[in-house]
C-alpha atoms as a PDB file:
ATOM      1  CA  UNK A   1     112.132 125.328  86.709  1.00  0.00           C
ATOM      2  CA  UNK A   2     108.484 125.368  87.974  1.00  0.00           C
ATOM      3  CA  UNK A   3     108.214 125.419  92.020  1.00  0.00           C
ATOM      4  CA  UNK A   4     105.313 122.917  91.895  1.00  0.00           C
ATOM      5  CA  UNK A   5     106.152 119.645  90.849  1.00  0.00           C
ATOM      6  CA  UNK A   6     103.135 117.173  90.086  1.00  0.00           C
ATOM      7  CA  UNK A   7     104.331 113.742  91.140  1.00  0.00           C
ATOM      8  CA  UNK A   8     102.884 110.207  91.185  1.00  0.00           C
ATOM      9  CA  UNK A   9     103.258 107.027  92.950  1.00  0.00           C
ATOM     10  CA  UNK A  10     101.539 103.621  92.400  1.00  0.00           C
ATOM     11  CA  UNK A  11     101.003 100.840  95.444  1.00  0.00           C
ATOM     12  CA  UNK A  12     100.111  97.896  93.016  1.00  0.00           C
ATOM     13  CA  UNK A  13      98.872  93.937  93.755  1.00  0.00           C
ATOM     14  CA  UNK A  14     100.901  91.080  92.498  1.00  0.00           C
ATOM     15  CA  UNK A  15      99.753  90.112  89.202  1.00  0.00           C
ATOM     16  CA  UNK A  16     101.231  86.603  88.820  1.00  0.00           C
ATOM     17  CA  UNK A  17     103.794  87.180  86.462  1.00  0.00           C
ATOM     18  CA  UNK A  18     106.543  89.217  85.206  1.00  0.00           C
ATOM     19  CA  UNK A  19     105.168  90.767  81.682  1.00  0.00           C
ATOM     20  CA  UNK A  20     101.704  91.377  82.612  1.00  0.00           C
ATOM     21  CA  UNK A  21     103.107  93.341  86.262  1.00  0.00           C
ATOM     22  CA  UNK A  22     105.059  95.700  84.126  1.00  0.00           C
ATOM     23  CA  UNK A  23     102.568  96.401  81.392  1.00  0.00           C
ATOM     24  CA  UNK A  24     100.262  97.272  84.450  1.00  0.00           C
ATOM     25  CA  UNK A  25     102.632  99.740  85.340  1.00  0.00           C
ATOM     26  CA  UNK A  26     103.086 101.248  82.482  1.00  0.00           C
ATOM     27  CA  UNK A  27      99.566 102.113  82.529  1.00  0.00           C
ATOM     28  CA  UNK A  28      99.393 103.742  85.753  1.00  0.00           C
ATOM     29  CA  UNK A  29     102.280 105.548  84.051  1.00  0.00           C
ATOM     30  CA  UNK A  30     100.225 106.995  80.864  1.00  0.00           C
ATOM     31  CA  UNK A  31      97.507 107.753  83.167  1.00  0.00           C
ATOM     32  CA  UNK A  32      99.873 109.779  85.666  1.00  0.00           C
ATOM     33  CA  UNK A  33     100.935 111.504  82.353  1.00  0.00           C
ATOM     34  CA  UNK A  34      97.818 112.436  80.990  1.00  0.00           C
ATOM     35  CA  UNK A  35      97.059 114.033  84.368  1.00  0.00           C
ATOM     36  CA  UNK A  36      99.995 115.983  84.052  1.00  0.00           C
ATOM     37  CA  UNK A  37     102.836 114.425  86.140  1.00  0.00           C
ATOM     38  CA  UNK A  38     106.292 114.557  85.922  1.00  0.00           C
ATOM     39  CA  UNK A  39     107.528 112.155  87.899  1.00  0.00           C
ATOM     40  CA  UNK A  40     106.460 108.622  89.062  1.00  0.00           C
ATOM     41  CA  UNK A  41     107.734 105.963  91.161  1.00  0.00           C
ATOM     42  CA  UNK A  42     107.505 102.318  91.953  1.00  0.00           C
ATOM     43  CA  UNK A  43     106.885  99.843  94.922  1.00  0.00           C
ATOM     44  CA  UNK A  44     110.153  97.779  96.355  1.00  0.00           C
ATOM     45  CA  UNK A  45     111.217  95.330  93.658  1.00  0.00           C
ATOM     46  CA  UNK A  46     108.007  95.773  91.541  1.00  0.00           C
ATOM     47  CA  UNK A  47     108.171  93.928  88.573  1.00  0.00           C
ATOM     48  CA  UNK A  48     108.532  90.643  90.961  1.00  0.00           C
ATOM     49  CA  UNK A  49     106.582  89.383  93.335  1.00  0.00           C
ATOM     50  CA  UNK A  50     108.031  90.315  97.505  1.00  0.00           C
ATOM     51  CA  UNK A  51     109.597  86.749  97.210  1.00  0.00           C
ATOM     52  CA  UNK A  52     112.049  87.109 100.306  1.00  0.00           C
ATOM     53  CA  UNK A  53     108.884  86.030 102.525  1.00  0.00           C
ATOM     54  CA  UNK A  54     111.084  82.790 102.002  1.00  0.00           C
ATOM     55  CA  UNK A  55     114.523  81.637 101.347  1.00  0.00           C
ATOM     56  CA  UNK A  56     114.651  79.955  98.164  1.00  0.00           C
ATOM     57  CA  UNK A  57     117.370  79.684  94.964  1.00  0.00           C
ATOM     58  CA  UNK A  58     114.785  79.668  92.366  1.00  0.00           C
ATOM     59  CA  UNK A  59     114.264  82.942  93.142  1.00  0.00           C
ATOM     60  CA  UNK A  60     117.433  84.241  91.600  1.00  0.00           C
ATOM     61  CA  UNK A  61     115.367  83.559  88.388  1.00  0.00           C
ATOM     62  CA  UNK A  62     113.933  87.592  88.746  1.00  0.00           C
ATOM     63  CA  UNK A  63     117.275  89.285  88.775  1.00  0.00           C
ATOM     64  CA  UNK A  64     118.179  91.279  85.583  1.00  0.00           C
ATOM     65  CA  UNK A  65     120.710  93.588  84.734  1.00  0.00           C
ATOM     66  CA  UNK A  66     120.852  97.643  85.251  1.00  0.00           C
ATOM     67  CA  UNK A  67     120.404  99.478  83.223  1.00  0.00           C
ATOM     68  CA  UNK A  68     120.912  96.703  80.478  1.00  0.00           C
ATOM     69  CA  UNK A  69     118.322  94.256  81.295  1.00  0.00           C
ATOM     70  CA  UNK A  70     114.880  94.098  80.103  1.00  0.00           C
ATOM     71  CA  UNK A  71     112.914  95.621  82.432  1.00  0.00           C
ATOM     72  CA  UNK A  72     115.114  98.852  82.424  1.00  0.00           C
ATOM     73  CA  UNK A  73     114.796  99.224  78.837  1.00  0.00           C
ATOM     74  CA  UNK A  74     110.846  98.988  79.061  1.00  0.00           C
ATOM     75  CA  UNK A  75     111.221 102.009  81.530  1.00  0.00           C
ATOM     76  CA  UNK A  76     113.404 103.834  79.387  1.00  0.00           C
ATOM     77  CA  UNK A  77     110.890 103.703  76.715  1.00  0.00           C
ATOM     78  CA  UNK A  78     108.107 104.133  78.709  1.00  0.00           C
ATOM     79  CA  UNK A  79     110.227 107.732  80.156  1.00  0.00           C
ATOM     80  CA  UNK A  80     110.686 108.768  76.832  1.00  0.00           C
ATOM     81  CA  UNK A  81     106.561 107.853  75.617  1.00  0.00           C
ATOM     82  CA  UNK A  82     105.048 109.713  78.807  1.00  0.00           C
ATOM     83  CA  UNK A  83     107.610 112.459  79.447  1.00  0.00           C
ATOM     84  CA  UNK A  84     108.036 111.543  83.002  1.00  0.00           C
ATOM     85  CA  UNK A  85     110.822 110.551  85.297  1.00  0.00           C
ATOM     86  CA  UNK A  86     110.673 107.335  86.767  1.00  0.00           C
ATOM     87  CA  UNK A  87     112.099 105.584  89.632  1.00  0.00           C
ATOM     88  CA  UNK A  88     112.096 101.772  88.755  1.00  0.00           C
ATOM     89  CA  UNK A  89     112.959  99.542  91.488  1.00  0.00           C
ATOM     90  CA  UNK A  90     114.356  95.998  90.561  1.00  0.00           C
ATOM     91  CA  UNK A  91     116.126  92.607  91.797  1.00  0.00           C
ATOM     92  CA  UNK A  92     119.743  93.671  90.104  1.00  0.00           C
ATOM     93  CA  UNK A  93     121.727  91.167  88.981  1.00  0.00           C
ATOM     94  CA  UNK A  94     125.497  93.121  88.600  1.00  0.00           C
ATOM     95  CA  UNK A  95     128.001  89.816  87.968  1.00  0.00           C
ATOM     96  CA  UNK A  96     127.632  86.563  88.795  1.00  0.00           C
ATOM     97  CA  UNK A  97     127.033  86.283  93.271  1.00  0.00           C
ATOM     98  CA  UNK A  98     126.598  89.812  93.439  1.00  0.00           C
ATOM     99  CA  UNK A  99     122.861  90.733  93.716  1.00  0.00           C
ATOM    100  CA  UNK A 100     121.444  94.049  95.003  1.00  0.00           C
ATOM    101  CA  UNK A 101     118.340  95.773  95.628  1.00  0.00           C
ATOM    102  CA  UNK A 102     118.306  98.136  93.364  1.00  0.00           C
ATOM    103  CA  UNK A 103     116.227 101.229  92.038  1.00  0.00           C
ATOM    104  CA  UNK A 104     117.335 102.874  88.511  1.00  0.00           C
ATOM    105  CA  UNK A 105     116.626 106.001  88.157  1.00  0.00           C
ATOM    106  CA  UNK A 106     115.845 107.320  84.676  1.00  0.00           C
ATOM    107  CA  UNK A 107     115.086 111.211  83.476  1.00  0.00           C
ATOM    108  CA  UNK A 108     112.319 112.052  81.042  1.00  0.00           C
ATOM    109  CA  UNK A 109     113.863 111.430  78.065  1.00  0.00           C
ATOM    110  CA  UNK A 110     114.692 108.382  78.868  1.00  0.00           C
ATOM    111  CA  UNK A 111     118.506 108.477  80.125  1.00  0.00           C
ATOM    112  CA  UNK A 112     118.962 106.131  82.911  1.00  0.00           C
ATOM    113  CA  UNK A 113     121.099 108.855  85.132  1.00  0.00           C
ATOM    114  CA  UNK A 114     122.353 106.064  88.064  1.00  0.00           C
ATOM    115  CA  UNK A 115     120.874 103.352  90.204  1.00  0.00           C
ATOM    116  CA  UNK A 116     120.546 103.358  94.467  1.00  0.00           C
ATOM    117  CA  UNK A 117     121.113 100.083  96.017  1.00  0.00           C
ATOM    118  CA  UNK A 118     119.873  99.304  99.487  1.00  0.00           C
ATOM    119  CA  UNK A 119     122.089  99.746 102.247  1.00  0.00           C
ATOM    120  CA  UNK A 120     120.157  97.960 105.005  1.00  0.00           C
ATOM    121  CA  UNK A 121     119.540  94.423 104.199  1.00  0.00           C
ATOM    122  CA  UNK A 122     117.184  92.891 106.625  1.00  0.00           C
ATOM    123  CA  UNK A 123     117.125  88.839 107.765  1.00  0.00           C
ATOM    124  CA  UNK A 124     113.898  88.469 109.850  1.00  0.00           C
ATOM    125  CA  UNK A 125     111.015  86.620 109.422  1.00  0.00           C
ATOM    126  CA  UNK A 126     109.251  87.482 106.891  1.00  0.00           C
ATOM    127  CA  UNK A 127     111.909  89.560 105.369  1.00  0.00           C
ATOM    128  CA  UNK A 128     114.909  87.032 104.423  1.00  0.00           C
ATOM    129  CA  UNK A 129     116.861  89.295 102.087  1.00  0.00           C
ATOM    130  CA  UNK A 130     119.987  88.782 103.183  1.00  0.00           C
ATOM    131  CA  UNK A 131     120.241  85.715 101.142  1.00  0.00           C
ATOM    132  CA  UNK A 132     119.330  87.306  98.244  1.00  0.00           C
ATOM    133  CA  UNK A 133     121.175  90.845  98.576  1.00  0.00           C
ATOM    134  CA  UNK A 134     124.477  92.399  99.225  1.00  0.00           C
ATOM    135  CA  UNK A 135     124.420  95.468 101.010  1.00  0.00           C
ATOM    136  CA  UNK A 136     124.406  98.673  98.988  1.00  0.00           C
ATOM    137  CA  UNK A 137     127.637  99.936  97.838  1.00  0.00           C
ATOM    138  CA  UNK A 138     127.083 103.431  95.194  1.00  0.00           C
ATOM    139  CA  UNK A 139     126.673 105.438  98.440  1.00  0.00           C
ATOM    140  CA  UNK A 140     123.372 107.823  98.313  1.00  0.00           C
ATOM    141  CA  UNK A 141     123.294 109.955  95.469  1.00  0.00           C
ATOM    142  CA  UNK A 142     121.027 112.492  94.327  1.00  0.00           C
ATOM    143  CA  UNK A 143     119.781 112.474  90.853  1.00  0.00           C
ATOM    144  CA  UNK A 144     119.677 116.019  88.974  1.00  0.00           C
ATOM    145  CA  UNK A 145     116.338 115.231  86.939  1.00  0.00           C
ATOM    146  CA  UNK A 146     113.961 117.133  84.745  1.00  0.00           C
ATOM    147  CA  UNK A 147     111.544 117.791  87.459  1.00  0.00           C
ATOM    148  CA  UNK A 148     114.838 118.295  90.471  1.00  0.00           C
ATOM    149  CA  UNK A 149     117.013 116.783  93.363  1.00  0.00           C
ATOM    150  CA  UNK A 150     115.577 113.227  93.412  1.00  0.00           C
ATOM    151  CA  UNK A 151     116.784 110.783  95.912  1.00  0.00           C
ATOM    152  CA  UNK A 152     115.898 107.461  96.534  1.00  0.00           C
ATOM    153  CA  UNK A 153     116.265 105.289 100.008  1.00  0.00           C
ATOM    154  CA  UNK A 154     114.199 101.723 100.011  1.00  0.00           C
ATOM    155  CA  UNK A 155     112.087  99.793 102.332  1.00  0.00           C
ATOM    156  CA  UNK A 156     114.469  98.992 105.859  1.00  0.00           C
ATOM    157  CA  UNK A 157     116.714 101.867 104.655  1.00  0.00           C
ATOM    158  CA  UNK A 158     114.002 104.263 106.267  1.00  0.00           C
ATOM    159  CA  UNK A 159     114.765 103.086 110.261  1.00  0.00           C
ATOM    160  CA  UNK A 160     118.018 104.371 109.668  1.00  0.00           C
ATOM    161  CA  UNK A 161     118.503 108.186 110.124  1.00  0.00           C
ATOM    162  CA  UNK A 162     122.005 108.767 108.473  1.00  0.00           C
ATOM    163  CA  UNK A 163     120.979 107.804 104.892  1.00  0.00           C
ATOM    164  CA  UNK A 164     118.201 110.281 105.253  1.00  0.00           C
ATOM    165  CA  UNK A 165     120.497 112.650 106.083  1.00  0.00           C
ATOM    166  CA  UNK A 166     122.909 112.479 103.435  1.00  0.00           C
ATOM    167  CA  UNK A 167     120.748 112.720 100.816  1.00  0.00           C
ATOM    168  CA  UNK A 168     119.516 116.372 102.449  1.00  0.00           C
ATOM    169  CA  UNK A 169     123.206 116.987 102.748  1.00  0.00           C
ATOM    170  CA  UNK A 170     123.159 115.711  98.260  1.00  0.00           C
ATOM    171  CA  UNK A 171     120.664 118.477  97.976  1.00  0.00           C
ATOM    172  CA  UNK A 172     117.499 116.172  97.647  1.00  0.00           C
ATOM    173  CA  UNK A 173     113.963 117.794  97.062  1.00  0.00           C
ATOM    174  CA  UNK A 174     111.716 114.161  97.016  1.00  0.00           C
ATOM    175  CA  UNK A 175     113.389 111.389  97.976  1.00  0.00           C
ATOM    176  CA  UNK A 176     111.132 107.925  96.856  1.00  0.00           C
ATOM    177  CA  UNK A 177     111.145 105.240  99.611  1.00  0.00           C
ATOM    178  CA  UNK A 178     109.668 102.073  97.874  1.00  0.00           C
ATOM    179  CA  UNK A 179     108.961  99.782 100.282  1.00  0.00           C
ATOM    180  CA  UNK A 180     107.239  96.381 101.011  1.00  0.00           C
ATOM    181  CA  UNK A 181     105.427  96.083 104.306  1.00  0.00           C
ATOM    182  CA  UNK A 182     103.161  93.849 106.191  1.00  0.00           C
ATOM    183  CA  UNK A 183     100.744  94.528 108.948  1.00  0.00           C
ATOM    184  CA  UNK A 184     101.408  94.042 112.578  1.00  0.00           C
ATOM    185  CA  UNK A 185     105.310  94.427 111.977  1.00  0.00           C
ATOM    186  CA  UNK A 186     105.663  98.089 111.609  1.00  0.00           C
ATOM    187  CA  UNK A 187     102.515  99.904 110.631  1.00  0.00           C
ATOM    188  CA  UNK A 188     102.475 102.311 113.628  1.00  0.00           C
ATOM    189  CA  UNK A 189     105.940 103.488 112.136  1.00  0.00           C
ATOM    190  CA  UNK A 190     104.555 103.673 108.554  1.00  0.00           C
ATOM    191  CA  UNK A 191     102.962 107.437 109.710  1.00  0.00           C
ATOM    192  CA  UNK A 192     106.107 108.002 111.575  1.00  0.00           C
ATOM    193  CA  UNK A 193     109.074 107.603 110.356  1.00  0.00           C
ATOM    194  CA  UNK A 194     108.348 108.984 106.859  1.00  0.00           C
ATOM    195  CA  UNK A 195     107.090 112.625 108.066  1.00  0.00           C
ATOM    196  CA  UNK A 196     109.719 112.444 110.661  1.00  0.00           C
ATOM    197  CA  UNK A 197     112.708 112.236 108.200  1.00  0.00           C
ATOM    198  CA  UNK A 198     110.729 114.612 105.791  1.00  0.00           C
ATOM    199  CA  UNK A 199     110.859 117.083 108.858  1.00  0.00           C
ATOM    200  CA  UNK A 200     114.682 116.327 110.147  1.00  0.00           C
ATOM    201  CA  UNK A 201     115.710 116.616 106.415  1.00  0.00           C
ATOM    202  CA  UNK A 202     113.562 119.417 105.172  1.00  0.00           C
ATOM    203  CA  UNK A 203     112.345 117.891 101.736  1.00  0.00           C
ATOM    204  CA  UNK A 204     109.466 115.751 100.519  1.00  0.00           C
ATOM    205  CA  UNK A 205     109.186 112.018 100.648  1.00  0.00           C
ATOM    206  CA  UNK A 206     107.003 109.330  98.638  1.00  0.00           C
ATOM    207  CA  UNK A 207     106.408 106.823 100.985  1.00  0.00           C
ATOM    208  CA  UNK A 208     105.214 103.915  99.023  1.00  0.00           C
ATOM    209  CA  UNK A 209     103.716 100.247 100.194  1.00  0.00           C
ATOM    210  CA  UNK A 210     102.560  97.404  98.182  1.00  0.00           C
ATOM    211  CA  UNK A 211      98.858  95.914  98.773  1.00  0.00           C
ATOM    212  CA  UNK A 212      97.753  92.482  99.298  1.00  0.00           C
ATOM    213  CA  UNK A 213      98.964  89.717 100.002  1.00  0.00           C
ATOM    214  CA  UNK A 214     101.246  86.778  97.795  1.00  0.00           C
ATOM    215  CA  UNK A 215     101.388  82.916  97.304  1.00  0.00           C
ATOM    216  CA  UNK A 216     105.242  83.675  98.921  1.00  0.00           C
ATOM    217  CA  UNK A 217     104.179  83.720 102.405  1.00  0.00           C
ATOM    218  CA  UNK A 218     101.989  85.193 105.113  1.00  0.00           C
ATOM    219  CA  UNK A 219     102.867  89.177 104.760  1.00  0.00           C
ATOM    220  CA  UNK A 220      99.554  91.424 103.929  1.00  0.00           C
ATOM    221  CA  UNK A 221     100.551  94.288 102.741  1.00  0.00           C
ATOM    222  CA  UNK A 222      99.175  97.175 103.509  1.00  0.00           C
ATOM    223  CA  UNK A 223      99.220  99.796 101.168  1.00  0.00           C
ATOM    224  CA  UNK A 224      98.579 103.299 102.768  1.00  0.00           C
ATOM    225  CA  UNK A 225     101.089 104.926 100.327  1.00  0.00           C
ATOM    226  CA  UNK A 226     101.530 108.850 100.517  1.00  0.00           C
ATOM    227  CA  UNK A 227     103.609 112.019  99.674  1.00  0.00           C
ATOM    228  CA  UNK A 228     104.936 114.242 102.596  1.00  0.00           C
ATOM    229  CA  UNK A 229     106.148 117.884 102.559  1.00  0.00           C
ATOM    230  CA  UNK A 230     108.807 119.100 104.637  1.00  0.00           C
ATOM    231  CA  UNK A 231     106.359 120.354 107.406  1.00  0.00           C
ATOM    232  CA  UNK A 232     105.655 116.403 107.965  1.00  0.00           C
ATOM    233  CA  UNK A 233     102.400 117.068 106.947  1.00  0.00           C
ATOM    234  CA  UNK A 234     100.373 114.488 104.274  1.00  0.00           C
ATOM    235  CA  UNK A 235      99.817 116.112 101.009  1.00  0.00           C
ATOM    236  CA  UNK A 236      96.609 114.831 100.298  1.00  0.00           C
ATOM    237  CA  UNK A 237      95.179 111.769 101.776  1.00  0.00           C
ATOM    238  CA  UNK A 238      96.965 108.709 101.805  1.00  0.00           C
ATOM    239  CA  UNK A 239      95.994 105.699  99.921  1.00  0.00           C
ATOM    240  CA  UNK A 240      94.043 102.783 101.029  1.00  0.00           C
ATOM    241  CA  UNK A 241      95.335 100.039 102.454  1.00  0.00           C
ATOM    242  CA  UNK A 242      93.743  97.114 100.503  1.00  0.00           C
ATOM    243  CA  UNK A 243      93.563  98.110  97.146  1.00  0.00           C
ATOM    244  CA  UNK A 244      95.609  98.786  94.322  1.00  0.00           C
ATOM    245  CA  UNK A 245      95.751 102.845  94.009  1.00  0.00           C
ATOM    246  CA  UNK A 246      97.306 105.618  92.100  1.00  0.00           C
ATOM    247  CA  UNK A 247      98.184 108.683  93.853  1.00  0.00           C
ATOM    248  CA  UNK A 248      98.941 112.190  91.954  1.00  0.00           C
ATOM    249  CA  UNK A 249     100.146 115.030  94.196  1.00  0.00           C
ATOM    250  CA  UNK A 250     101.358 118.763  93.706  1.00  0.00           C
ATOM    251  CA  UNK A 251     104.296 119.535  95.633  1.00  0.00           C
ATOM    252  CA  UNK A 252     105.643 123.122  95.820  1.00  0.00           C
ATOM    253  CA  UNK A 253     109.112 122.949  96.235  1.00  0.00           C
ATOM    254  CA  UNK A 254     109.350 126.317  97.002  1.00  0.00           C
ATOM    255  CA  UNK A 255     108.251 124.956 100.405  1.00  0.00           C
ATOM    256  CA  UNK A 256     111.790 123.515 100.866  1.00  0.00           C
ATOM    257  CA  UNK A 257     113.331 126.966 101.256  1.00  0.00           C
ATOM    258  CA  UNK A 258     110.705 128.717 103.406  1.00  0.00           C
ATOM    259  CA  UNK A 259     110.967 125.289 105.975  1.00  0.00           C
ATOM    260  CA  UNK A 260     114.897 125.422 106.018  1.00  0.00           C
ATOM    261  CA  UNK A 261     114.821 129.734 106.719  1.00  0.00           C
ATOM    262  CA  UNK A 262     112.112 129.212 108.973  1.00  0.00           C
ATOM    263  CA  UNK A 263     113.913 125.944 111.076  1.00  0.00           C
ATOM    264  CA  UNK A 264     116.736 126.305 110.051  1.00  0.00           C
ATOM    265  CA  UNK A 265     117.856 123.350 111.013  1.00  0.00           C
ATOM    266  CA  UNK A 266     120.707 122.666 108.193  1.00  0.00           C
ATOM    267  CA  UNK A 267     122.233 126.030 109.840  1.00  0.00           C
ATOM    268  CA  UNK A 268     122.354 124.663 113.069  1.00  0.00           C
ATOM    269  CA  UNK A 269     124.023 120.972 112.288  1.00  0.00           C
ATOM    270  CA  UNK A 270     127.202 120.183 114.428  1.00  0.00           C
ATOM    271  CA  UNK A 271     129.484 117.453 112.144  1.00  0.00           C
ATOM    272  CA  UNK A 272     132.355 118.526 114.428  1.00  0.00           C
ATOM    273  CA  UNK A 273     130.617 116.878 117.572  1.00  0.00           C
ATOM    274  CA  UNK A 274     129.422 113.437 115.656  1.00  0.00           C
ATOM    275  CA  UNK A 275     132.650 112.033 115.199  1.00  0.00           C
ATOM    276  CA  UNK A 276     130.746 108.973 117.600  1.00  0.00           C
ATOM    277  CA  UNK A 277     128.411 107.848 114.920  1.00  0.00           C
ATOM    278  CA  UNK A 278     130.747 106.126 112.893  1.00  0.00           C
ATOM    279  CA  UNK A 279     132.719 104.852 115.673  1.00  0.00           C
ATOM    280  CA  UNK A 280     132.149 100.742 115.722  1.00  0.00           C
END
């Protein structure tokens, strides 16, 4: 397997609707392809609008199933067209009252190999998605795809250090964090947290934002979506913050070994002495 993986990442606006969001997608998609990516991933619930700016049961109306639902499917097809992996985050819908936010994560050829759920459900302002979400329940695993070790952790997950962790401990290369974020809230953590965790954890992370704002509320989001190598340095410049963007990286993976010799910092973990972390 090639050391230098070219990935992609789209920060999108809201379009309006359902159908025409995807198909916008899966254009960024073919164009990521035809400039040679492998893998791509998504903003925080993307085919939907960031509808938990309020707390409202007609809302329910964009959950679908994974990997059966409609949406999925599209991405399947769309994997197997382009040749790229792609991390697809949707409103899940598993039975009837249990709702998750959910990424599925399908290989190249098309194979949905799993789904991540959110752990961390926020219920502030702004960000009501506890009463549309259960918390995350598939633990965090680590997806063996055609490009490598791909992990996913979304939005709120990223203020919380142990999920981060565990997917280093999976054997993660690029974890995606799809998120939805407004300004004023947290965007002097956006350039933190991200490289932080990429540091701690030793891999790369796509830190990904929507743009804009929605008729759902008051959030602007603020794009500034980037990829982040294990030295916590940007690869590349970020995206904007008000526009819709497309950003292709290289990342050499081989990076990942010459960090963890170099700071070893895997080496030097003590589980013995955290038995306090779990503690209530």
């Amino acid at each position: 397997m090639a050391n230098v993986v070219r990935a992609a990442l789209v920060q999108a606006t809201w379009t309006g609707d359902t159908e025409s969001m995807v198909a916008k997608h899966e254009e960024h998609a073919r164009e990521a392809a035809r400039r040679g990516a492998g893998i791509i991933g998504f903003q925080e619930v993307f085919n939907a609008p960031y509808f938990c700016q309020v707390q409202d049961p007609e809302h329910y109306r964009w959950a679908e199933p994974v990997p059966d639902g409609p949406t999925t499917r599209r991405m399947q097809a769309l994997a197997r067209e382009t040749g790229m992996v792609i991390v697809a985050p949707v409103f899940e819908v598993e039975q009837s009252g249990f709702y998750y936010n959910t990424a599925a994560v399908i290989d190249a050829d098309g194979t949905v190999l799993g789904t991540y759920r959110k752990h961390h459900i926020p219920q502030v302002k702004g960000f009501w998605e506890k009463f549309y979400f259960r918390p995350g329940n598939l633990g965090w695993p680590v997806f063996d795809t055609a490009v490598g070790k791909v992990g996913v952790y979304i939005c709120y997950d990223r203020h919380f250090p142990e999920g981060w962790r565990q997917l280093g401990l999976g054997g993660a290369q690029l974890v995606y964090n799809p998120s939805a974020t407004h300004r004023g809230l947290s965007a002097h953590l956006w350039r933190l947290e991200q490289p932080a965790a990429a540091v701690a954890n030793e891999y790369f992370v796509a830190a990904i934002n929507r743009v804009g704002q929605e008729e759902y509320g008051d959030n602007d989001f603020y794009g500034t979506s980037y990829f982040v190598d294990p030295r916590g340095q940007f690869v590349g410049d970020t995206a904007g913050d008000t526009k819709e963007e497309l950003v292709v990286r290289d990342l050499d993976f081989a990076l990942i070994d010459e960090v963890r010799q170099q700071w070893a910092f895997y080496r030097d973990r003590r589980p013995d002495a955290y038995e306090g972390l779990v503690r209530p």
